[in-house]
Protein backbone atom coordinates (compact mmCIF):
# COMPACT_ATOMS: atom_id res chain seq x y z
CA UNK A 1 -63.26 185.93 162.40
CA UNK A 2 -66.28 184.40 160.58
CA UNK A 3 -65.61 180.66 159.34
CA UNK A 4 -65.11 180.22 156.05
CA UNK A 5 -66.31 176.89 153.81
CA UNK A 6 -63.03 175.64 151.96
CA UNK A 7 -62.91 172.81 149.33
CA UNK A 8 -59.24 171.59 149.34
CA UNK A 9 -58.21 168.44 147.01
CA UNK A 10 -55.17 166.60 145.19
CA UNK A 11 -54.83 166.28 141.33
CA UNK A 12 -54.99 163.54 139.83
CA UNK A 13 -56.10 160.18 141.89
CA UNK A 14 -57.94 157.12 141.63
CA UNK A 15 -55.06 155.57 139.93
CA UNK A 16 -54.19 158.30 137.86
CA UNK A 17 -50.46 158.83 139.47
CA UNK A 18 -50.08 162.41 137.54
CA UNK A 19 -46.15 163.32 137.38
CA UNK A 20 -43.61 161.09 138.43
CA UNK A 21 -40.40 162.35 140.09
CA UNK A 22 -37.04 159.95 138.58
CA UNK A 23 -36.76 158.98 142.26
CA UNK A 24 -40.53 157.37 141.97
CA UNK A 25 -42.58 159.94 143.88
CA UNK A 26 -46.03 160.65 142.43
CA UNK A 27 -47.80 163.63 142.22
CA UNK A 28 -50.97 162.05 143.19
CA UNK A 29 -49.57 160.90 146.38
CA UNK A 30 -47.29 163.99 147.15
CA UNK A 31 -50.39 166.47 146.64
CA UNK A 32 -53.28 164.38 148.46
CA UNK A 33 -50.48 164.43 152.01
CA UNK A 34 -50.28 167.84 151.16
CA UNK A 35 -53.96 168.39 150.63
CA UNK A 36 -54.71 166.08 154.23
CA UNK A 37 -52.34 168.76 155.89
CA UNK A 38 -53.74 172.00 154.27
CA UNK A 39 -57.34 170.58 155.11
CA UNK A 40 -56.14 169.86 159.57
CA UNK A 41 -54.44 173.38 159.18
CA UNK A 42 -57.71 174.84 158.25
CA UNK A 43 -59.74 173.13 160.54
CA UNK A 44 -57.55 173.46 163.58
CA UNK A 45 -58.23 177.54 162.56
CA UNK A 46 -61.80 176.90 162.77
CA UNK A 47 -62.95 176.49 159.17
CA UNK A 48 -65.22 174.01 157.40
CA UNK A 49 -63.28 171.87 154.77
CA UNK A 50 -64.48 169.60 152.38
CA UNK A 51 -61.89 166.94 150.45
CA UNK A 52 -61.95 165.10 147.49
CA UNK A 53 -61.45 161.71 149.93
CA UNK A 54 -60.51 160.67 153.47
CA UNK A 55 -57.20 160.84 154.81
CA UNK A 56 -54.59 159.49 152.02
CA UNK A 57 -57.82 158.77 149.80
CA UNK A 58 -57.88 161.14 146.39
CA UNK A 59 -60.91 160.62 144.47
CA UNK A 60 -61.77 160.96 140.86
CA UNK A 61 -61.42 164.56 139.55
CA UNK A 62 -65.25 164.43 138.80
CA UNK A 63 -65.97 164.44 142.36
CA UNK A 64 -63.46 166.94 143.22
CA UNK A 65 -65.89 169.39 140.45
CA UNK A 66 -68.86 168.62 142.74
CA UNK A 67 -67.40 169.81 146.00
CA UNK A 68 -66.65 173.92 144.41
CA UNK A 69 -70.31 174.75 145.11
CA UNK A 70 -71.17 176.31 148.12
CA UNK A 71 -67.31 176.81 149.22
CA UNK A 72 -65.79 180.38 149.66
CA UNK A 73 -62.64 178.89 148.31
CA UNK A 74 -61.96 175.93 146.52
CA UNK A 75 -58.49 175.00 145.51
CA UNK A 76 -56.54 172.00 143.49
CA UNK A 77 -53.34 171.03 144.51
CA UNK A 78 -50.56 169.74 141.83
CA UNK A 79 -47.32 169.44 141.12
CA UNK A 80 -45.55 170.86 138.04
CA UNK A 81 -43.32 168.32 135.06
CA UNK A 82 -41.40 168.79 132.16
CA UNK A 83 -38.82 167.67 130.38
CA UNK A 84 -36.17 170.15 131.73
CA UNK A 85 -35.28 169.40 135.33
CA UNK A 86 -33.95 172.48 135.70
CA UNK A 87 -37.19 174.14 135.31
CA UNK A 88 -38.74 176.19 138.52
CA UNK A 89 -41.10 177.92 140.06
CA UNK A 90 -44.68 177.73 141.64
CA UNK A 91 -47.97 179.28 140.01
CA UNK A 92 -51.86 179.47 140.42
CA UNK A 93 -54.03 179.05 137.72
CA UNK A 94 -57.48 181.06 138.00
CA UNK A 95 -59.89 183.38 136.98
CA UNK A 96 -58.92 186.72 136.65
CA UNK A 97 -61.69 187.64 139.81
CA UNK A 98 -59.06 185.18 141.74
CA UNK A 99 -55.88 186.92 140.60
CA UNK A 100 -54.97 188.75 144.25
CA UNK A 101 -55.36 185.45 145.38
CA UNK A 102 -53.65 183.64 143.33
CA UNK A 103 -51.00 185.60 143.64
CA UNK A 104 -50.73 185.60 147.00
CA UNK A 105 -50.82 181.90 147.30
CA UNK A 106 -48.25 181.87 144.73
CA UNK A 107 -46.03 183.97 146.25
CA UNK A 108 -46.40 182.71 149.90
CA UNK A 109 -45.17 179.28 148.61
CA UNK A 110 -42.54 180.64 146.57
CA UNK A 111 -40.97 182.70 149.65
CA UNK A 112 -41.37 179.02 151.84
CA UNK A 113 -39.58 177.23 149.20
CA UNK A 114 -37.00 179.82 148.26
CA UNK A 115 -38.71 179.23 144.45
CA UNK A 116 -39.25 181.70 141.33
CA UNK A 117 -43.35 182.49 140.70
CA UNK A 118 -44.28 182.39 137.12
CA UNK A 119 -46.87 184.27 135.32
CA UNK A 120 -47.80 187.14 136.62
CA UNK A 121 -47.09 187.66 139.80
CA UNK A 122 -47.45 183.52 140.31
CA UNK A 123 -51.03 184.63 138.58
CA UNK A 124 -52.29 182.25 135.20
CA UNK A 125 -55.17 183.30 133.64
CA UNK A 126 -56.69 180.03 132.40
CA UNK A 127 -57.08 181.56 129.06
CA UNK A 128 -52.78 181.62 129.44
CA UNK A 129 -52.48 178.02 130.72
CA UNK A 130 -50.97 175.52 128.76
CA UNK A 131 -53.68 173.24 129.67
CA UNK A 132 -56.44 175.16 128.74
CA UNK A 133 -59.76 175.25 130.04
CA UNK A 134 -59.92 173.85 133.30
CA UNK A 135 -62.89 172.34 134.73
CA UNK A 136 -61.73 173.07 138.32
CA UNK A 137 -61.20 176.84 137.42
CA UNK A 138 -64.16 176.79 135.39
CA UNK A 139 -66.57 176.18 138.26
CA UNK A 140 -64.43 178.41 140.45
CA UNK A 141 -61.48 177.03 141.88
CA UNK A 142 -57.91 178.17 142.07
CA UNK A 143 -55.19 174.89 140.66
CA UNK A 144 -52.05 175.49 142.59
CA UNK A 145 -49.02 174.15 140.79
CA UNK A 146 -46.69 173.93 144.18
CA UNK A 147 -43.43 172.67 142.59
CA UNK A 148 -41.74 171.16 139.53
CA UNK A 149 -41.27 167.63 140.76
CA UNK A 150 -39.27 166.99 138.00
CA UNK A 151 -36.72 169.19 139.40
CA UNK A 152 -35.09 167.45 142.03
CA UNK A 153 -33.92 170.49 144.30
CA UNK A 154 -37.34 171.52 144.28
CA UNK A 155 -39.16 168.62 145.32
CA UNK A 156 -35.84 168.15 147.94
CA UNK A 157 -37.29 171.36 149.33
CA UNK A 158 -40.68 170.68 148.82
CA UNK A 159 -40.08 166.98 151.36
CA UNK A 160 -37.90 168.90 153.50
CA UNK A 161 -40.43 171.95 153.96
CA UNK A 162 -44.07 170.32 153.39
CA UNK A 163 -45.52 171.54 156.37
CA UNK A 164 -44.30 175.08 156.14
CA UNK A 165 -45.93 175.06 152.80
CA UNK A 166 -49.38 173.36 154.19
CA UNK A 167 -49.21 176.80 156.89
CA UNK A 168 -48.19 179.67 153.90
CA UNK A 169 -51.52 178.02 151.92
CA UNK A 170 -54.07 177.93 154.72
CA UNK A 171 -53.07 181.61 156.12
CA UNK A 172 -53.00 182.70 152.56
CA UNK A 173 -56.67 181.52 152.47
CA UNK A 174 -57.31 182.18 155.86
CA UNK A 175 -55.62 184.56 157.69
CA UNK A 176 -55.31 184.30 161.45
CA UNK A 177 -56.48 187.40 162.86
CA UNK A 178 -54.10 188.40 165.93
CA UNK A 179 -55.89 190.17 168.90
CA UNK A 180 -53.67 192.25 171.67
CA UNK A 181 -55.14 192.04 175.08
């Protein structure tokens, strides 16, 4: 297999915390671990990667916007909130040209986490989102919304399972090619 050029950062950052779980995790924090692990995952298969920081560093989302260029695959990692803990589920916001990605990624961390995906198919079209355009998506990046971490079984799951979910993203983005001798 050919390596691949991968852009991988956290939302949020340089003192922007993003959500904040009632127990006092942040999003920022939860998502650039997640982002250091997803990045050695990739590596370890081979693959350039390129992160908004150095390890436990997230920078400002402007330079995130400056890494996209050049990569085959860029994505964002976040962390869902609302006001309703009892709300679920994991989902990728892109451009439809991403969708089959997207949804993969989507479901891959659902099946890990034992979570709904929303949209379709764990698939947001950016014109869909809630947050509307998206300068991440807009230069070609997929946002992953992981978890709600304002539901507390998810992120439970989510602390307990962090490193399974690291794995499902980089062989969603990567997958390891198997040879039989």
């Amino acid at each position: 297999m050919k390596p691949m050029k991968f852009t991988v950062t956290a939302g949020h950052g340089a003192g922007d915390p993003g959500a904040v779980a009632k127990t006092g995790e942040t999003e920022a924090a939860l998502m650039t671990e997640l982002r250091d692990i997803v990045a050695k995952k990739l590596r370890l298969m081979g693959h350039q990667v390129k992160t908004d920081g150095a390890r436990w560093q997230n920078l400002p989302l402007v330079h995130a916007l400056t890494l996209v260029p050049g990569s085959d695959v860029a994505i964002e990692l976040h962390t869902n909130a609302v006001q309703n803990p009892a709300a679920r589920g994991v989902e990728v916001i892109s451009l439809p040209a991403q969708k089959e990605m997207a949804r993969t990624l989507a479901r891959r961390i659902g099946h890990v986490l034992e979570i709904p995906v929303r949209g379709a198919g764990g698939w947001i079209d950016q014109s869909q989102s809630a947050r509307g355009r998206l300068g991440f998506v807009r230069a070609g990046g997929l946002v992953v919304e992981v978890f709600f971490i304002s539901n507390p079984e998810e992120l439970a799951k989510y602390q307990d399972r962090k490193w399974l979910v690291a794995s499902a993203i980089a062989e969603s983005l990567a997958p390891v090619e198997w040879s039989v001798a």
